[in-house]
Protein backbone atom coordinates (compact mmCIF):
# COMPACT_ATOMS: atom_id res chain seq x y z
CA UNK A 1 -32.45 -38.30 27.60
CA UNK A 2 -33.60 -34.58 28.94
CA UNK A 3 -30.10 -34.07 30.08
CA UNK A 4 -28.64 -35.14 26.48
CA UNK A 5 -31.25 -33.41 24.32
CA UNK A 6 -30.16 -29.49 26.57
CA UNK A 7 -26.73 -30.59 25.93
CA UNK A 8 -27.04 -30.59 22.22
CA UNK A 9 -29.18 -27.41 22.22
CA UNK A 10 -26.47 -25.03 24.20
CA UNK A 11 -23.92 -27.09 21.40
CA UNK A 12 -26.07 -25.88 18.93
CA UNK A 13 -26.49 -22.21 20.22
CA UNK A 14 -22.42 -21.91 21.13
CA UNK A 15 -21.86 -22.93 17.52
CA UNK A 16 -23.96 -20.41 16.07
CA UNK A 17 -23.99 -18.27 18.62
CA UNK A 18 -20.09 -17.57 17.66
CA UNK A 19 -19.93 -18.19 14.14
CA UNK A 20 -22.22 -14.48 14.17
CA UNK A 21 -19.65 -13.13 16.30
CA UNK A 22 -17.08 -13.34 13.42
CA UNK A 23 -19.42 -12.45 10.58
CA UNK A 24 -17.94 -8.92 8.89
CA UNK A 25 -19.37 -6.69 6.93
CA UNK A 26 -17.73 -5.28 4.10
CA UNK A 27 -16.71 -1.91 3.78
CA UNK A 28 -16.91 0.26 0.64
CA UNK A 29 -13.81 2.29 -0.63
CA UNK A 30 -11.96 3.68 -3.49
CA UNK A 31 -8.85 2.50 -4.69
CA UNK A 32 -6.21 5.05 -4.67
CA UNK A 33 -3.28 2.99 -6.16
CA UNK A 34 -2.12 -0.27 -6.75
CA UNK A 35 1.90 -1.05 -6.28
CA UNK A 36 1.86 -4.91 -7.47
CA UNK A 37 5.67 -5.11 -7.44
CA UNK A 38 5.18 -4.86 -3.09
CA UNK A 39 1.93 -6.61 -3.04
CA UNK A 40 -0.11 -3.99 -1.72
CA UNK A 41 -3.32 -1.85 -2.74
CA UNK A 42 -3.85 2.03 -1.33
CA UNK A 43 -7.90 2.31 -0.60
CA UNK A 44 -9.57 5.29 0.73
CA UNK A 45 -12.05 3.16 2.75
CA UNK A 46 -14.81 3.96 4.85
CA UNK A 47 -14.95 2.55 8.89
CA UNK A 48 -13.66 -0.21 9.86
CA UNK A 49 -15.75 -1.56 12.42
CA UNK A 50 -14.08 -4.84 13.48
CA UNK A 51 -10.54 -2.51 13.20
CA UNK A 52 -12.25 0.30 15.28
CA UNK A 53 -10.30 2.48 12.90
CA UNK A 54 -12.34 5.74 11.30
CA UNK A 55 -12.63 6.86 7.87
CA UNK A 56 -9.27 6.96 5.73
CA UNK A 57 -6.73 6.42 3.46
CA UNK A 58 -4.44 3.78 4.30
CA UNK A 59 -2.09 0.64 2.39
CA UNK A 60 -3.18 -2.94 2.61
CA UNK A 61 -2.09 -6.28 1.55
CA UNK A 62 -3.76 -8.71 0.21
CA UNK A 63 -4.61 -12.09 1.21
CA UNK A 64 -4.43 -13.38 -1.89
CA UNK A 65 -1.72 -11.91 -4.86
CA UNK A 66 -4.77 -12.17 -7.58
CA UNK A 67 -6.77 -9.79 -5.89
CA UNK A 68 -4.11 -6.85 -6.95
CA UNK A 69 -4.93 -8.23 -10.85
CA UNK A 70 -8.65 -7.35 -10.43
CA UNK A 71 -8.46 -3.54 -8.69
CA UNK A 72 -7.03 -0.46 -10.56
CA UNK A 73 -6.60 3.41 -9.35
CA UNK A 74 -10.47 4.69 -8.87
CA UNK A 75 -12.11 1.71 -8.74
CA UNK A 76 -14.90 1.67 -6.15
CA UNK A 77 -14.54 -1.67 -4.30
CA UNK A 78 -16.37 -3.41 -0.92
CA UNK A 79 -13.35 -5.58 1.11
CA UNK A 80 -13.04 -6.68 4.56
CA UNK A 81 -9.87 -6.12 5.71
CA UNK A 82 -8.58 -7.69 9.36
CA UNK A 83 -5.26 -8.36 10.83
CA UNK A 84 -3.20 -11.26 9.40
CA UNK A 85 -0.21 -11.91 11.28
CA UNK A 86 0.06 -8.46 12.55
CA UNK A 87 -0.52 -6.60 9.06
CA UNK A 88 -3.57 -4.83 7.63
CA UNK A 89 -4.86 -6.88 5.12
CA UNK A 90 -7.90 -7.00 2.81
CA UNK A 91 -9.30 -10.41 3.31
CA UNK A 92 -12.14 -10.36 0.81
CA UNK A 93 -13.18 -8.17 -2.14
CA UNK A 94 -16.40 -7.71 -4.05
């Protein structure tokens, strides 16, 4: 019973242990420009930690096409962006 009972602790410590690991913050930018024909959004964004990429201005797409619908040039906005399938894109928007 000792044995099963440290099993199910280190279970329960490598599940939560890792689902930290791939909590993100968001990151606060400005949108620059929106180009909905290509599906993408222009944000001058602050670091991107989990990127390792500094401060700039670069194009993203989006995860999800509706997201374009709710940002427009100079809107200030808080995404998390990651790779998806080798592309920059913004994940999740406040």
């Amino acid at each position: 019973m000792r044995k099963f009972t440290s099993l199910m602790f280190v279970a329960m410590f490598a599940v939560t242990g890792s689902s930290a690991a791939f909590a993100t913050e968001y990151t606060k930018g400005t949108v620059k420009k929106v180009d909905m024909k290509a599906g993408k959004v222009t944000i001058i964004h602050e670091e991107l930690a989990n990127l390792d990429m500094p401060a700039m201005t670069m194009v993203f797409r989006t995860a999800d096409p509706a997201m374009l619908e709710k940002m427009k040039a100079g809107d200030t906005i808080e995404f998390i962006a990651d790779r998806v399938n080798g592309k920059l894109t913004v994940t999740e928007l406040k």
